[in-house]
Protein backbone atom coordinates (compact mmCIF):
# COMPACT_ATOMS: atom_id res chain seq x y z
CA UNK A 1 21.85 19.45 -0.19
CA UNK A 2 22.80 21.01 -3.75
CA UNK A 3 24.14 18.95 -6.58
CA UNK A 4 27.65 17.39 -7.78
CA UNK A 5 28.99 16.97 -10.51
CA UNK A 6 27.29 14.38 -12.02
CA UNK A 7 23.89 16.22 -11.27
CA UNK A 8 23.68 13.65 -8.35
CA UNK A 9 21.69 15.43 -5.21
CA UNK A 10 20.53 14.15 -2.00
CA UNK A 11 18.47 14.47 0.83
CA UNK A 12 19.11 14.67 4.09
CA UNK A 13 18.63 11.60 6.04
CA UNK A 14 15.89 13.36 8.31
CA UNK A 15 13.94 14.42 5.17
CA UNK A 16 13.81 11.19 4.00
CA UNK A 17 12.35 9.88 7.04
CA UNK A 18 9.76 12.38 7.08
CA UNK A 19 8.68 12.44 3.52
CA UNK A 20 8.88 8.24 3.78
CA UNK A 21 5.30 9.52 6.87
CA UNK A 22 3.52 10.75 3.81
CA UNK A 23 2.32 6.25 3.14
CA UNK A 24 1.67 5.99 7.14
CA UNK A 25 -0.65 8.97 6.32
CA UNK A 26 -2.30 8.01 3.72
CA UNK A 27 -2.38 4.42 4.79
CA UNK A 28 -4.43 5.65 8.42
CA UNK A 29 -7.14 6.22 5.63
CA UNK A 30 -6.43 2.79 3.75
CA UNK A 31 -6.91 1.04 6.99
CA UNK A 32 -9.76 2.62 8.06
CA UNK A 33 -11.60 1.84 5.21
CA UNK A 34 -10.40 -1.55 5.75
CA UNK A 35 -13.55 -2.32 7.83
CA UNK A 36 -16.29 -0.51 5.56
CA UNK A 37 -17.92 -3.90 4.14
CA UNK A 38 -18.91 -3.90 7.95
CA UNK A 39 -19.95 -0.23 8.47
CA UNK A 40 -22.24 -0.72 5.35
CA UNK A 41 -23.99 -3.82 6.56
CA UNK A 42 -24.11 -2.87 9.76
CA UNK A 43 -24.96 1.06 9.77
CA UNK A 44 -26.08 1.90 5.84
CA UNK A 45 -28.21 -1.32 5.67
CA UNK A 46 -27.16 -2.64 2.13
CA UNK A 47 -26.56 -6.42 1.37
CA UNK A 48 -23.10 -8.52 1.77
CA UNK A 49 -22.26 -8.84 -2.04
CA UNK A 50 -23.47 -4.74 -2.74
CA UNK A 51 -21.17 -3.67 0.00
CA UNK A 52 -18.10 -5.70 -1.13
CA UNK A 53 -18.93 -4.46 -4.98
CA UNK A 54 -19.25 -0.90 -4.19
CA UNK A 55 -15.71 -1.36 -2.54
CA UNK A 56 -14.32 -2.58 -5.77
CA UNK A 57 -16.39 0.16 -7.74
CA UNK A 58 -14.90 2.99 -5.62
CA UNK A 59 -11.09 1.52 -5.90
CA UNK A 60 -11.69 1.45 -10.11
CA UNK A 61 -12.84 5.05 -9.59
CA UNK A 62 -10.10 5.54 -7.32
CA UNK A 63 -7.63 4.40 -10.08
CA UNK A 64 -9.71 6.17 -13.10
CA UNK A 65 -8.57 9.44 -11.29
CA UNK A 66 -5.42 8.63 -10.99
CA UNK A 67 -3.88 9.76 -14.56
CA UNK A 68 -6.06 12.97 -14.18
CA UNK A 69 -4.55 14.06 -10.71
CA UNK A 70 -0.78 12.72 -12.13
CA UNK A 71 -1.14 15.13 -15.12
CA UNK A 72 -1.89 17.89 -12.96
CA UNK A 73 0.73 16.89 -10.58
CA UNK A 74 3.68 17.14 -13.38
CA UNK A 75 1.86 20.84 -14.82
CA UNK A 76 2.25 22.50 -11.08
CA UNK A 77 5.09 24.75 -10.43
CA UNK A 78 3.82 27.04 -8.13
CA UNK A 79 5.03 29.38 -5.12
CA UNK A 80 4.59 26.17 -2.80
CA UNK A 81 6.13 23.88 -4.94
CA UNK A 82 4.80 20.47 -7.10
CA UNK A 83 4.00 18.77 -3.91
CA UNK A 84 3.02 20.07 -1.26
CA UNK A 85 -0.14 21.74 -1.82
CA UNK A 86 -1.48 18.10 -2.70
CA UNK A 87 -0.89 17.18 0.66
CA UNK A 88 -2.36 19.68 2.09
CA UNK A 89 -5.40 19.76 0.06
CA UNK A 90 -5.78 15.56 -0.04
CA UNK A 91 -5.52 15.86 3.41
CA UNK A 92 -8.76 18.45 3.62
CA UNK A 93 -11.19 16.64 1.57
CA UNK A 94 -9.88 13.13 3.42
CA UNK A 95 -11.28 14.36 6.84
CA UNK A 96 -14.24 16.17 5.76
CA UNK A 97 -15.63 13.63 3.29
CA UNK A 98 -14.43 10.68 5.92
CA UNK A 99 -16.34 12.78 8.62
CA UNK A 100 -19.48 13.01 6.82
CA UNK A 101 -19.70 9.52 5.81
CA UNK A 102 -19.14 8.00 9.24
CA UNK A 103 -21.47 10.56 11.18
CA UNK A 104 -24.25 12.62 8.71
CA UNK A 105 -24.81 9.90 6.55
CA UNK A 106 -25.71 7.26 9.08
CA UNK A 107 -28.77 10.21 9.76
CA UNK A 108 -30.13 10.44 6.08
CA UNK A 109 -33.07 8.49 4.98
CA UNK A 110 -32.57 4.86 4.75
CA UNK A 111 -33.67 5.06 1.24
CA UNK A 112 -30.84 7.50 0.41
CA UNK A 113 -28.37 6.30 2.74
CA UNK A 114 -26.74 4.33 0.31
CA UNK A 115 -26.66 6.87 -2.60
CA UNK A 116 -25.21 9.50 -0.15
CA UNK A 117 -22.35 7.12 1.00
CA UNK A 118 -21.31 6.76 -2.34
CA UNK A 119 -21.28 10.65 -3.51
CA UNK A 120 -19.06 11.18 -0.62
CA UNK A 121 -16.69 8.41 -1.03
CA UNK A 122 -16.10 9.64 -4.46
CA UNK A 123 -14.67 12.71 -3.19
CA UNK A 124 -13.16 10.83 -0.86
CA UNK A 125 -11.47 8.86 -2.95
CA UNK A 126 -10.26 11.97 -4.96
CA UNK A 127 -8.71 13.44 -1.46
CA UNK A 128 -6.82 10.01 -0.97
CA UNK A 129 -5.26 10.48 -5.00
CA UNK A 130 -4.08 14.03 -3.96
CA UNK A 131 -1.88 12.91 -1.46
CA UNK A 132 -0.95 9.33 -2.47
CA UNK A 133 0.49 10.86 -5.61
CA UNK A 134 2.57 12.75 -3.50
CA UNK A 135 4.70 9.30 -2.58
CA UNK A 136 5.91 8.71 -6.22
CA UNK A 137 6.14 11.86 -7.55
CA UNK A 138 8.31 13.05 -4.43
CA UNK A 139 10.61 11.16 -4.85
CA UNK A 140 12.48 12.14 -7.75
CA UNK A 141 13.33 15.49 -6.30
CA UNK A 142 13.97 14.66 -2.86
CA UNK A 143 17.22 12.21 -4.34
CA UNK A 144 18.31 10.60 -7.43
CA UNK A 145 22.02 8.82 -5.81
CA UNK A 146 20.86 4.93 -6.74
CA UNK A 147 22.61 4.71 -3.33
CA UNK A 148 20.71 6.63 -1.13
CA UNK A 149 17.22 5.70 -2.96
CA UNK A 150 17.10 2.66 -1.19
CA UNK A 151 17.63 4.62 1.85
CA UNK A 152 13.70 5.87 1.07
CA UNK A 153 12.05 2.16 0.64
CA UNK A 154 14.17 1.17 3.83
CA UNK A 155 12.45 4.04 5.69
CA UNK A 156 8.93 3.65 4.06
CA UNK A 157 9.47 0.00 4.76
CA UNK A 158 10.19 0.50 8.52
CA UNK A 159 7.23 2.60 8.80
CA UNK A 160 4.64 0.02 7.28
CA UNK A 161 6.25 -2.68 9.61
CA UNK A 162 5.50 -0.09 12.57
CA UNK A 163 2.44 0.73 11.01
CA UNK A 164 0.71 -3.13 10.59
CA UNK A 165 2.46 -4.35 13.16
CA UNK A 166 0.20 -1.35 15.80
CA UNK A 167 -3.09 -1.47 13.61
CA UNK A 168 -3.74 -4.73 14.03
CA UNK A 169 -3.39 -4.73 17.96
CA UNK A 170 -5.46 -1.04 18.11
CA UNK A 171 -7.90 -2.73 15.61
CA UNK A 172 -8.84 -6.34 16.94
CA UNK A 173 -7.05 -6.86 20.00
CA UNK A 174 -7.77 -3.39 21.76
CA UNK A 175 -10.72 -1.73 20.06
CA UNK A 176 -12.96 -3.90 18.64
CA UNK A 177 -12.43 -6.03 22.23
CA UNK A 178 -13.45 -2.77 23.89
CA UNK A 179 -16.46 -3.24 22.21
CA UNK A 180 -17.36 -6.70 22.49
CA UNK A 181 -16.46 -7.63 19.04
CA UNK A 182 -18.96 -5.57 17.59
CA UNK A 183 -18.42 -3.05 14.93
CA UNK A 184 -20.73 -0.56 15.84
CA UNK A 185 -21.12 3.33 15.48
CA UNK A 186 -18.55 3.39 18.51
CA UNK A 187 -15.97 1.47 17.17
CA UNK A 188 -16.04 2.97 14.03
CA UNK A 189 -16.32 6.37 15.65
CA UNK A 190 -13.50 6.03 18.17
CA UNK A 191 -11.25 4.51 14.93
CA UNK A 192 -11.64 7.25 12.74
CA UNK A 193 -10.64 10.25 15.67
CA UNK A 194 -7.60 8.14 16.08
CA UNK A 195 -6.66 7.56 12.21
CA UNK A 196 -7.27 11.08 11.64
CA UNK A 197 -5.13 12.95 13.88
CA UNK A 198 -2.32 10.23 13.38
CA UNK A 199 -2.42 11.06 9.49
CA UNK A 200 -2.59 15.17 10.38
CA UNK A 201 0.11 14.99 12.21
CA UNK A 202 2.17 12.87 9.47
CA UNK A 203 1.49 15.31 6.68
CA UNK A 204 2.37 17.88 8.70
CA UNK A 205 5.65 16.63 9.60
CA UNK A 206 5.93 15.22 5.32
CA UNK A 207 5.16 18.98 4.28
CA UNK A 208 8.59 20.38 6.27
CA UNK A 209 10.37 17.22 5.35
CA UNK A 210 9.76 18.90 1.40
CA UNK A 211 10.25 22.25 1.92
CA UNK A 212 13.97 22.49 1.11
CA UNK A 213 13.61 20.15 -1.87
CA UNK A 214 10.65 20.33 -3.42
CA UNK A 215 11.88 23.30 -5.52
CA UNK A 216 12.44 23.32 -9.92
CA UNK A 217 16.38 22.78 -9.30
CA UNK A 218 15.61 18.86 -8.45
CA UNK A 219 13.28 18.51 -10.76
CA UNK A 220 13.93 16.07 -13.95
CA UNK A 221 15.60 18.04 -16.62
CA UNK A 222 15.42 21.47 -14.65
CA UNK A 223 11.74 22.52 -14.83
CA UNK A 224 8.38 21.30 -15.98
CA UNK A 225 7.44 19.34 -19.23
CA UNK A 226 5.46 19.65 -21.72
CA UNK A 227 2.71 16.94 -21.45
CA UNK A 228 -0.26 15.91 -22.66
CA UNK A 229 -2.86 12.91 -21.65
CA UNK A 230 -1.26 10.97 -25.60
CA UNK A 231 2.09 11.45 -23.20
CA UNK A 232 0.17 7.79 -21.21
CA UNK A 233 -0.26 5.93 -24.06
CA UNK A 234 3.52 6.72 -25.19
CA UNK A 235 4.54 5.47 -22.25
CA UNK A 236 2.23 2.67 -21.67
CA UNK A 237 3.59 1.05 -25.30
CA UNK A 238 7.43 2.35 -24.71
CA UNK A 239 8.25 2.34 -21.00
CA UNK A 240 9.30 -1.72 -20.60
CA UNK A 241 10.40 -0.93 -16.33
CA UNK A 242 6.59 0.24 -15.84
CA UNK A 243 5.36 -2.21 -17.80
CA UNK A 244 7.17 -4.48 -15.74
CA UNK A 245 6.17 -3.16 -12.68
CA UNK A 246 3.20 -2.70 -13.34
CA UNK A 247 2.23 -6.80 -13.52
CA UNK A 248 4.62 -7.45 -10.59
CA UNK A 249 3.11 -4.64 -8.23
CA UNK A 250 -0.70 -5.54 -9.32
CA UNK A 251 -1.05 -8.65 -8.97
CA UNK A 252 0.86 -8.87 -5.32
CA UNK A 253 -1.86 -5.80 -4.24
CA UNK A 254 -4.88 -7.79 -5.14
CA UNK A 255 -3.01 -10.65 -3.28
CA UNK A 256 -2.55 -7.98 -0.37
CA UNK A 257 -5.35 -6.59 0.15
CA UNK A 258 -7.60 -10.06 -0.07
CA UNK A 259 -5.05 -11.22 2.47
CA UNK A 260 -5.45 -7.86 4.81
CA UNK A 261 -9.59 -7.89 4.43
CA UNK A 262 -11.17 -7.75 7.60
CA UNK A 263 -13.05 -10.86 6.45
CA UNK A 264 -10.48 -13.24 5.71
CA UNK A 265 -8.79 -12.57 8.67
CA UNK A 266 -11.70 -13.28 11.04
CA UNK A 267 -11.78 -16.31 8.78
CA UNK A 268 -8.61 -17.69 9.45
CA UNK A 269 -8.48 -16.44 12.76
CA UNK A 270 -11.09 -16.47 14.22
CA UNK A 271 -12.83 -19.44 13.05
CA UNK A 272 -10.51 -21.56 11.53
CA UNK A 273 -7.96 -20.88 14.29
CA UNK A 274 -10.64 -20.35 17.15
CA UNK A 275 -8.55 -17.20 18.19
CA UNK A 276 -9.50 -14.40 16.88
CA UNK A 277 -7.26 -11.84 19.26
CA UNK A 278 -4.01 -13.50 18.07
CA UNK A 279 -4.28 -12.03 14.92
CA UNK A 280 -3.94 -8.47 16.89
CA UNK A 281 -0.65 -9.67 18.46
CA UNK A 282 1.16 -11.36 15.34
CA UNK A 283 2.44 -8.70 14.07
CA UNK A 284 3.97 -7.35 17.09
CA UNK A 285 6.18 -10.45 16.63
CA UNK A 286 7.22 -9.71 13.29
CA UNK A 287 7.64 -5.75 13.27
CA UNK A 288 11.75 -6.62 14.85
CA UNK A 289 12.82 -9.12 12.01
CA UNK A 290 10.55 -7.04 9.61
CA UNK A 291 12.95 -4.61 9.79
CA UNK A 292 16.37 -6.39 9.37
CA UNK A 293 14.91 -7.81 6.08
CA UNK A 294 14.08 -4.23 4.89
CA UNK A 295 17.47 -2.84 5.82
CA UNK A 296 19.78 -5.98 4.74
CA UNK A 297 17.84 -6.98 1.48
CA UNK A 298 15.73 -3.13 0.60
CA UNK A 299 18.59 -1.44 1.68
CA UNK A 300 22.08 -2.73 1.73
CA UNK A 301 21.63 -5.24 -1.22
CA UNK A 302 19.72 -2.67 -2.74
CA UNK A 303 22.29 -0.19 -2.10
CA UNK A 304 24.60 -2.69 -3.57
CA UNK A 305 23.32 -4.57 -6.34
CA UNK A 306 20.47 -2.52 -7.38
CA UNK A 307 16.11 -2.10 -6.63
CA UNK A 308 15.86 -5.05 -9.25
CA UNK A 309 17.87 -7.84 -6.96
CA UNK A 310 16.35 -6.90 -3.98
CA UNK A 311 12.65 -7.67 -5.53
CA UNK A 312 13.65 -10.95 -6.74
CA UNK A 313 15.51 -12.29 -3.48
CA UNK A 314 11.89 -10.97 -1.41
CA UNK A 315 10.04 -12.63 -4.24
CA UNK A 316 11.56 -16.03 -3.93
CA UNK A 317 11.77 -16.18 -0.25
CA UNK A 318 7.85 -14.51 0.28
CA UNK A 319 7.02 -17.79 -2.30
CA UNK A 320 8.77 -21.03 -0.26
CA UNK A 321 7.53 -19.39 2.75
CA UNK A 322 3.75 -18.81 1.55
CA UNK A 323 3.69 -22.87 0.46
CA UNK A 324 5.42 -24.00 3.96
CA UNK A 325 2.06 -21.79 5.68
CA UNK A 326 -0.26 -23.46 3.10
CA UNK A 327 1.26 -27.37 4.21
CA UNK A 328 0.76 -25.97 7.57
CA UNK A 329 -2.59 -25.59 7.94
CA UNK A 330 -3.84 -28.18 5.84
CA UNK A 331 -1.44 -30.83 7.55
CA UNK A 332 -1.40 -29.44 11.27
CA UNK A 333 -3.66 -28.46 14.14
CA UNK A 334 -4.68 -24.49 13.45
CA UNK A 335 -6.84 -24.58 16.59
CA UNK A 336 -3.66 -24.79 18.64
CA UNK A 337 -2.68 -21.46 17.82
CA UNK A 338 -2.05 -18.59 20.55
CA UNK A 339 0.58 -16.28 21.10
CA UNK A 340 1.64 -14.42 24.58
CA UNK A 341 -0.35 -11.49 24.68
CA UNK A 342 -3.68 -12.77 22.87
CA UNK A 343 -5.55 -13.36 26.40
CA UNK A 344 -5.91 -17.35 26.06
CA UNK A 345 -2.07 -18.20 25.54
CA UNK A 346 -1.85 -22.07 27.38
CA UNK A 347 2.01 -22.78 25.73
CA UNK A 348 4.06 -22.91 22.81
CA UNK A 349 2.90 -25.86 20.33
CA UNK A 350 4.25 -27.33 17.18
CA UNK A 351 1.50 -25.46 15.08
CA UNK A 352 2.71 -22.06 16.94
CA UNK A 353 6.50 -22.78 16.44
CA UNK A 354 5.56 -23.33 13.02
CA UNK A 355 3.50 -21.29 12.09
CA UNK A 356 5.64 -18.32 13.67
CA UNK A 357 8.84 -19.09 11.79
CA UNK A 358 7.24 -19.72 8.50
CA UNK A 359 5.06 -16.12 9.01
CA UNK A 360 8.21 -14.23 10.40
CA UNK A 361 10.06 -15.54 6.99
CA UNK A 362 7.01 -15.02 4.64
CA UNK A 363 6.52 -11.11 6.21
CA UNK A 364 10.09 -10.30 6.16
CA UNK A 365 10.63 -11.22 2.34
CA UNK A 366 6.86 -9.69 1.37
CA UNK A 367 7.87 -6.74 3.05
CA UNK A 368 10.72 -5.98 0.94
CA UNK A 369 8.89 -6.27 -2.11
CA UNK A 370 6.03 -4.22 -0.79
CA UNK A 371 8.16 -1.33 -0.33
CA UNK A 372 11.19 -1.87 -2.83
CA UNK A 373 8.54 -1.44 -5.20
CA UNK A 374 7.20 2.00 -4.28
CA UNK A 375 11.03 3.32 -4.61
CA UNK A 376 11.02 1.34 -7.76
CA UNK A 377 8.82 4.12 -9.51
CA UNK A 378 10.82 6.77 -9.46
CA UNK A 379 13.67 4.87 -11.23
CA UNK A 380 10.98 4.05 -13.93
CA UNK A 381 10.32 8.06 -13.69
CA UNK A 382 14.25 8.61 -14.28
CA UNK A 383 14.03 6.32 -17.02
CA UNK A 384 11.51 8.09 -18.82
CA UNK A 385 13.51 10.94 -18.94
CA UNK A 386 16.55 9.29 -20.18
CA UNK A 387 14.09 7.38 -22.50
CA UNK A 388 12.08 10.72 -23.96
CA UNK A 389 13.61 13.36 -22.31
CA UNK A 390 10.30 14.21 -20.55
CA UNK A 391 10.38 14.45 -16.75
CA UNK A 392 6.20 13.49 -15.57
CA UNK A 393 6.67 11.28 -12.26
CA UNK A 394 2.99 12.45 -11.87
CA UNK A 395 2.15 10.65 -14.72
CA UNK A 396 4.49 7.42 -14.11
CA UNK A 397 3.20 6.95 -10.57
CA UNK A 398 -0.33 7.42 -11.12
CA UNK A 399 -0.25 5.09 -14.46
CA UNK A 400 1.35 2.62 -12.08
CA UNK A 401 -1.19 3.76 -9.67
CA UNK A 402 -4.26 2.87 -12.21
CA UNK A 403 -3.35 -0.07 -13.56
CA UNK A 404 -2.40 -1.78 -9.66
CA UNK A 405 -5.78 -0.39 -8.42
CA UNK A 406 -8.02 -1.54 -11.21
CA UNK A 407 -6.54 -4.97 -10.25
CA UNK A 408 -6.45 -4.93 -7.06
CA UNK A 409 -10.06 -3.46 -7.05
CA UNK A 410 -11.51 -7.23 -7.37
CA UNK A 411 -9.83 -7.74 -4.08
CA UNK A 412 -13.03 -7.08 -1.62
CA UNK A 413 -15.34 -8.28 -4.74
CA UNK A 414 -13.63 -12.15 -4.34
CA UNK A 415 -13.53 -12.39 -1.00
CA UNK A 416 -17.71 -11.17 -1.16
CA UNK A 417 -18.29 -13.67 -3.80
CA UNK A 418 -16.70 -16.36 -1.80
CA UNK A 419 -18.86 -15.89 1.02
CA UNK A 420 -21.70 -15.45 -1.00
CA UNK A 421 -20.77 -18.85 -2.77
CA UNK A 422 -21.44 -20.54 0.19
CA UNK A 423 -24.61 -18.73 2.02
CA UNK A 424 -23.34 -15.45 3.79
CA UNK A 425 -24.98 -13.16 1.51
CA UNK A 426 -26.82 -10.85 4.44
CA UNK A 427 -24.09 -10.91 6.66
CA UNK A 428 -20.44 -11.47 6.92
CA UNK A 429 -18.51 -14.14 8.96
CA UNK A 430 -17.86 -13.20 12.41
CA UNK A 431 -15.63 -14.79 15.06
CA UNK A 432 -18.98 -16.82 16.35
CA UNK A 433 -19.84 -18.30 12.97
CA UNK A 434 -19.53 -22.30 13.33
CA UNK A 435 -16.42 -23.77 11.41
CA UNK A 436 -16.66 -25.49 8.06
CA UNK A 437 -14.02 -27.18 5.61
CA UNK A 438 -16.15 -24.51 3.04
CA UNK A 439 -14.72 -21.36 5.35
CA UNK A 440 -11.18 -23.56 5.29
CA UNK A 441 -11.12 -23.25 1.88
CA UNK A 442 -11.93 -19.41 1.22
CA UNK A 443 -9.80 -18.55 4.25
CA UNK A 444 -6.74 -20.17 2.50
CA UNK A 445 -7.44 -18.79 -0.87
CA UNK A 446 -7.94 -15.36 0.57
CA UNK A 447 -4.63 -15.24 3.19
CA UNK A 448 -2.24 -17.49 1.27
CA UNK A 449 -3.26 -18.62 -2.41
CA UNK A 450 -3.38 -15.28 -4.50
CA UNK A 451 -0.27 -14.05 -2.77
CA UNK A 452 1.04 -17.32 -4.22
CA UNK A 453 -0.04 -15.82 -7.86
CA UNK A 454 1.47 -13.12 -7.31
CA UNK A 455 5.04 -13.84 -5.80
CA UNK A 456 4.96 -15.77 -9.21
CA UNK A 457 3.97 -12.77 -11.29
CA UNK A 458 6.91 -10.98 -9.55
CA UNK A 459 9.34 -13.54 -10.41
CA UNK A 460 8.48 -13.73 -14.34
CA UNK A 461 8.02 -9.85 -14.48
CA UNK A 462 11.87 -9.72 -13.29
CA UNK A 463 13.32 -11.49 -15.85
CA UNK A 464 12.19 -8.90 -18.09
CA UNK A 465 12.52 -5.53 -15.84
CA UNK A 466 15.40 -3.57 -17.42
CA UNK A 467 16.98 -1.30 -14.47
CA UNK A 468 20.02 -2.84 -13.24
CA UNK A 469 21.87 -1.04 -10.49
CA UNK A 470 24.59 -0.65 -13.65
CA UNK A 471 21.54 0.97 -15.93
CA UNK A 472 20.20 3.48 -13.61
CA UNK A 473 24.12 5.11 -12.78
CA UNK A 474 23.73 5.04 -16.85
CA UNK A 475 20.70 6.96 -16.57
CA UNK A 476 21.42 9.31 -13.89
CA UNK A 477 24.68 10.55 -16.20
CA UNK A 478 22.47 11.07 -19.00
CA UNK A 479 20.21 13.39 -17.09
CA UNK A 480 22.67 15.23 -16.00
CA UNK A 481 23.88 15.25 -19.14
CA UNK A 482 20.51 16.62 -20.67
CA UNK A 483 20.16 19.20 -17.79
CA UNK A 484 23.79 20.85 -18.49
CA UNK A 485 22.80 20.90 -22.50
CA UNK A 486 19.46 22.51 -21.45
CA UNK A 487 21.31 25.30 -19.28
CA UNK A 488 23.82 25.85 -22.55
CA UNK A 489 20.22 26.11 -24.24
């Protein structure tokens, strides 16, 4: 679709759902890696806290990258366009470093295991950058209607409910069940032929989604900026949305991925529950209402009232929801958990009820900030535009990008400490590990309490956020504006 008169341009609705694969591709990869604490223990033969800090290393490294790969992103303006050869090429180095780590490495030396691993998750990690940048930067060119935006982070958000609402069941309930809860080189093998050609076939279908629009007519001001890396700090001191979102979007992604580490969900599952396989069939529960939250609140409110509203409304309901689960569990019976489907279900109970309610309110309104946010960047690449006339959504999503994973990063580092703390420093918890009001504790802190941090984070960073529904229809006529001075030009 071309543009009106405003300089407005959109997407077909089909595009949008197939650029929107691009996260499910790139998170096949995040999940995978999920479970590497385990494949380090267990197959490289290095120590509980080393294996939890080299996770945290890798994601700083990961995030160190970042600004590099943005700067390059926002210089390209080839023959295939500013996008899609970093799918394509993220996409190569993913499999072939992934490959290597899970099946040459395991054959080294022991003594060099370990230093192998890491060389090759490096590049790794540079493969995942390629085509994660690909998400933010996107999006500017594929539409800039503040109405149809939403549209993206409803269809991103529909996909992630899809997406860890099937993982979780392939993961626990189906896989690691088909191998007697043990994760060894078969599970890991038979996960990563299945995450790759799920993520292949995503980026394939992401690439034709960007075809018609990844082209210099959509870009920012009508063609590529002059940049340099001073162009960060600029921003950094002058750019109060990505400032903004920056605090809100870090601080709930340290809280997410402590909450989504394989540990802390055998935790709280598995031994604080007793029922490990239920945490494979929760989310199948949640995926329905998961969705009418993303399309009432990310989409139509969006649509409505502006990105801005819809963050707050998920912020305040993901909170009250998070501290009804905490009351739960310290004031009812977890062991009476099960859910049809996890193998031992006996009958519904008062903990179940409960705790079903209070989880399908607490996903629904986490889920629209998880997602909002991600559409959120590429107003706060608009308003850099209107701000400095400069159009670098490579930059803007990757300094988002660095700052949210050098936070996040402690993630894996915590919940390693924790157990450390209190004796697992060889080995991890597992679903046989006895109970103890210690494991209560780091469970909770892990699932529940830093979300709690960060839901609050969200809600102070809000007040302070600047795009309005009202300021980014401002913004979008002042591109437009710039764009028809720059043709005069």
């Amino acid at each position: 679709m071309g543009k009106d008169e405003q300089g407005i341009h959109k997407a077909k609705l089909w595009q949008l759902f197939g650029f929107s694969l691009n996260n499910v591709a790139t998170n096949m990869y995040l999940w995978l890696m999920t479970f590497i604490s385990y494949y380090l223990t267990g197959m490289i033969g290095v120590g509980v806290v080393l294996a939890s800090s080299l996770v945290t290393v890798m994601r700083i490294w990961d995030g160190v990258s970042d600004p590099f790969i943005g700067f390059v992103v926002d210089k390209t303006n080839g023959r295939f366009g500013k996008n899609r050869p970093f799918v394509v090429i993220g996409q190569v180095i993913m499999i072939c470093m992934s490959a290597i780590m899970f099946f040459v490495v395991p054959n080294f030396p022991k003594a060099f295991r370990f230093v192998a691993f890491v060389v090759f998750y490096a590049f790794y990690i540079v493969g995942y950058t390629l085509q994660c940048v690909v998400t933010k930067s996107a999006q500017t060119c594929m539409t800039n209607d503040p109405k149809q935006r939403p549209l993206l982070s409803v269809f991103i958000g529909i996909g992630n409910a899809i997406f860890f609402a099937a993982m979780p069941y392939y993961s626990y309930t189906y896989l690691l069940k088909k191998h007697h809860f043990s994760f060894n080189m078969d599970f890991f093998t038979e996960h990563w032929i299945f995450c790759v050609i799920f993520s292949v076939v995503c980026s394939v279908i992401v690439i034709i989604s960007l075809i018609e629009k990844d082209r210099e007519e959509f870009y920012g001001i009508g063609g590529v900026s002059k940049v340099s890396f001073k162009d960060y700090v600029e921003i950094i001191k002058n750019n109060r949305a990505i400032q903004m979102l920056v605090v809100s979007a870090s601080t709930d992604k340290l809280a997410v991925q402590a909450k989504g580490d394989a540990t802390i969900t055998l935790i709280v599952y598995g031994i604080v529950c007793g029922n490990a396989a239920v945490s494979g069939v929760l989310n199948a529960y949640t995926i329905i209402p998961n969705m009418i939250f993303i399309i009432f609140i990310a989409g139509l409110v969006s649509a409505k009232f502006g990105q801005k509203k819809s963050m707050q409304i998920g912020s305040w309901g993901a909170l009250f929801s998070c501290v009804a689960l905490i009351l739960l569990f310290v004031l009812g019976d977890p062991t009476t958990l099960s859910l049809p489907g996890d193998g031992v279900f006996k009958g519904w109970t008062v903990f179940t009820v409960l705790f079903l309610v209070f989880t399908l309110l607490y996903n629904g309104f986490n889920t629209v900030c998880s997602n909002v946010v991600i559409t959120m960047t590429a107003d706060c690449a608009d308003y850099e535009v209107y701000r400095s006339g400069k159009y670098v959504p490579g930059m803007i999503g990757t300094l988002f990008s660095f700052v949210d994973k050098l936070i996040s990063s402690l993630a894996s580092t915590i919940v390693g400490l924790m157990c450390a703390a209190i004796g697992f420093t060889h080995a991890l918890p597992t679903a046989e590990t006895p109970y103890s009001t210690k494991l209560f504790i780091i469970g909770m802190v892990g699932m529940y309490g830093l979300i709690l941090f960060g839901l609050i984070c969200n809600i102070i960073a809000m007040k302070f956020y600047p795009l309005s529904k009202d300021k980014m229809n401002e913004i979008q006529e002042e591109i437009a504006r710039i764009k028809e001075q720059n043709k005069i030009a």
